[in-house]
Protein backbone atom coordinates (compact mmCIF):
# COMPACT_ATOMS: atom_id res chain seq x y z
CA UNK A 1 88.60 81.60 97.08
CA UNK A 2 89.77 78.27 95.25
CA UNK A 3 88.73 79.73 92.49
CA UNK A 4 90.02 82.97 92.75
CA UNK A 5 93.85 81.23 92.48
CA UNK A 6 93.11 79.16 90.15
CA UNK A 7 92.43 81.58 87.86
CA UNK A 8 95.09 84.23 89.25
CA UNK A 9 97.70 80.27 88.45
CA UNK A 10 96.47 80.17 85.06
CA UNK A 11 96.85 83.84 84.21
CA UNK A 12 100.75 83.53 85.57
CA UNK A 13 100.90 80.28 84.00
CA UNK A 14 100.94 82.30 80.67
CA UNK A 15 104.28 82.63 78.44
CA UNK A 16 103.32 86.41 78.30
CA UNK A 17 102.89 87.08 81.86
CA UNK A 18 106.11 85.21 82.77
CA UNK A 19 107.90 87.31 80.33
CA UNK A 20 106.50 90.36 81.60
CA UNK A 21 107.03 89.07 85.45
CA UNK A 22 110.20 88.40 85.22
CA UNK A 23 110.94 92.12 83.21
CA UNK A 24 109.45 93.62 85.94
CA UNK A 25 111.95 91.95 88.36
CA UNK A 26 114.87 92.58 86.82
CA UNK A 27 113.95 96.36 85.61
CA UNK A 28 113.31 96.78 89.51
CA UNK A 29 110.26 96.59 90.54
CA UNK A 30 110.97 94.97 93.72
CA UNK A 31 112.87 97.37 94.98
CA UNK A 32 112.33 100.30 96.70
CA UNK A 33 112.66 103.13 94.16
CA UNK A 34 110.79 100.65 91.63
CA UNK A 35 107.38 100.10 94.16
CA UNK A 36 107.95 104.45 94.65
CA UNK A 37 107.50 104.66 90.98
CA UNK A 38 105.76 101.32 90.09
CA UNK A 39 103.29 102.96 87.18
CA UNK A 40 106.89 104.35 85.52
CA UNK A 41 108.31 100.88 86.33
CA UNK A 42 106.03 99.29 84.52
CA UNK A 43 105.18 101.24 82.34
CA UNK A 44 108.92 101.06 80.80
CA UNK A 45 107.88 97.15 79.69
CA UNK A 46 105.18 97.98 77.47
């Protein structure tokens, strides 16, 4: 398991995937309508 978030740190630990965390955040997908249509959500970043 120590493993397993180690590697799941360093992946978040990435400029990318901090950039594309926080866009998800703030386009929504924490909210409700945003987890109904996470794929869309998501989707929107890319």
């Amino acid at each position: 398991m120590q493993t397993n978030n180690e590697l799941l740190g360093q992946t978040f630990a990435a400029p990318m995937a901090t950039a594309l965390t926080l866009a998800a955040l703030e386009g929504g997908a924490q909210t409700r309508e945003g987890e109904k249509n996470l794929e869309e959500t998501l989707a929107a970043l890319l």
